[in-house]
Protein backbone atom coordinates (compact mmCIF):
# COMPACT_ATOMS: atom_id res chain seq x y z
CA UNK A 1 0.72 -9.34 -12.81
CA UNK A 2 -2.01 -10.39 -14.48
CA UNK A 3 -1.93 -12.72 -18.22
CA UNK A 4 -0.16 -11.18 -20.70
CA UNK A 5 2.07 -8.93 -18.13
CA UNK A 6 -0.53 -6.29 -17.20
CA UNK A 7 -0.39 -4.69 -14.24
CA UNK A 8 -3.18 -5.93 -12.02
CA UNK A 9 -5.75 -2.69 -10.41
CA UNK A 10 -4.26 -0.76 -7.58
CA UNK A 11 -7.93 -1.31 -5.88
CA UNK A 12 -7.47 -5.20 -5.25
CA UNK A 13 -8.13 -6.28 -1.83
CA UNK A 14 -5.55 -6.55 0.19
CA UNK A 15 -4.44 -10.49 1.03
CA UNK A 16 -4.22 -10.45 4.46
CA UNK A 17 -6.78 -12.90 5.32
CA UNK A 18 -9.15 -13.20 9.10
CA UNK A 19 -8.40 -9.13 9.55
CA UNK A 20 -10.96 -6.64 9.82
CA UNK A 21 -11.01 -3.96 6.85
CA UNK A 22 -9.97 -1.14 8.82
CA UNK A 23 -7.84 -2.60 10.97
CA UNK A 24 -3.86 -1.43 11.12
CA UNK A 25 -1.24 -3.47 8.91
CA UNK A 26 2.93 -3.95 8.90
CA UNK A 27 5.05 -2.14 6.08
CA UNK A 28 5.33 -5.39 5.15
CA UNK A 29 1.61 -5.74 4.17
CA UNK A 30 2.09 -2.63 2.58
CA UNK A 31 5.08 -3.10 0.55
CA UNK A 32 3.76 -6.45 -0.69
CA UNK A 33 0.51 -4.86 -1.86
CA UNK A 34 1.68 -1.73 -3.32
CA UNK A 35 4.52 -3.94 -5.08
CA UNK A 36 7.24 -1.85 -3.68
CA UNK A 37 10.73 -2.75 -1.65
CA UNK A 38 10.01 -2.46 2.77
CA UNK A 39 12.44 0.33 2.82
CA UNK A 40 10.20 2.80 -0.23
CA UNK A 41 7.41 2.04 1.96
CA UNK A 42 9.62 3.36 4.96
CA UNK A 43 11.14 6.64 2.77
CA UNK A 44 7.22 7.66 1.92
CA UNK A 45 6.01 6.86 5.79
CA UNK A 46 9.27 9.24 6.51
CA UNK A 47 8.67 12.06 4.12
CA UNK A 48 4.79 11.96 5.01
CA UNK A 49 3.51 10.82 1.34
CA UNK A 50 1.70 7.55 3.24
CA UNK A 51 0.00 8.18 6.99
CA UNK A 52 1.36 5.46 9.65
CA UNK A 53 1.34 5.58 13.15
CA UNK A 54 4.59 4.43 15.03
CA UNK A 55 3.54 1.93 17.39
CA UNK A 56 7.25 0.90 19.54
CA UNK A 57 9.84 0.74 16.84
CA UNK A 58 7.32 0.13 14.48
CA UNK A 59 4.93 1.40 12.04
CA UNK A 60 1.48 0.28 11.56
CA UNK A 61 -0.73 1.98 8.53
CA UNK A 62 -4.56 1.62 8.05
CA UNK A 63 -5.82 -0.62 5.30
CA UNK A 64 -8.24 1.51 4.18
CA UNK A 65 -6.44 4.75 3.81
CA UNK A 66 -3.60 2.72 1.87
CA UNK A 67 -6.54 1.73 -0.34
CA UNK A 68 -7.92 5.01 -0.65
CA UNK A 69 -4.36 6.24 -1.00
CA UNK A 70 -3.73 3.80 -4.00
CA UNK A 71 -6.61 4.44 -5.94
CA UNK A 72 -6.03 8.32 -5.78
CA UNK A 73 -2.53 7.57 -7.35
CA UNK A 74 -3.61 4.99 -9.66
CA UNK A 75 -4.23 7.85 -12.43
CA UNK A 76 -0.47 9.45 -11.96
CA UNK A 77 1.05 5.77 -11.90
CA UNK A 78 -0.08 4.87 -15.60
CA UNK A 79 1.81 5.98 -18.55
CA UNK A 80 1.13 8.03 -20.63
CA UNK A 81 -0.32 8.31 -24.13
């Protein structure tokens, strides 16, 4: 959150410093950036709302379609008038 308790732009870069912009990232990563708990991030990978790629046991998602994924939502996410 930003001063005064708003909620900071969906479109922030991500922090995960020394990686390439396109390069895959944990649930983790994800969670922490979209502000959400591991296991939401998990139910929307399992229902198809976010695109991952299972990798083991895993799931990795790219950074930039998370980013592009965010700021498509970021209209439906604000309240309304």
């Amino acid at each position: 959150m930003k001063a005064g308790g708003a909620v900071e732009d969906s479109t922030r870069e991500m922090k995960t410093p020394n990686k390439p912009k396109n390069e895959a990232i944990s649930v983790r990563e994800v969670a922490d950036f979209l502000k959400l708990h591991r296991e939401t991030v998990n139910r929307m990978i399992q229902s198809g709302e976010l695109p991952a790629l299972k990798v083991g046991t895993a799931f990795r998602l790219n950074r930039v379609q998370i980013m592009e994924w965010a700021k498509s939502r970021r209209g439906r996410m604000q309240p309304e008038d």
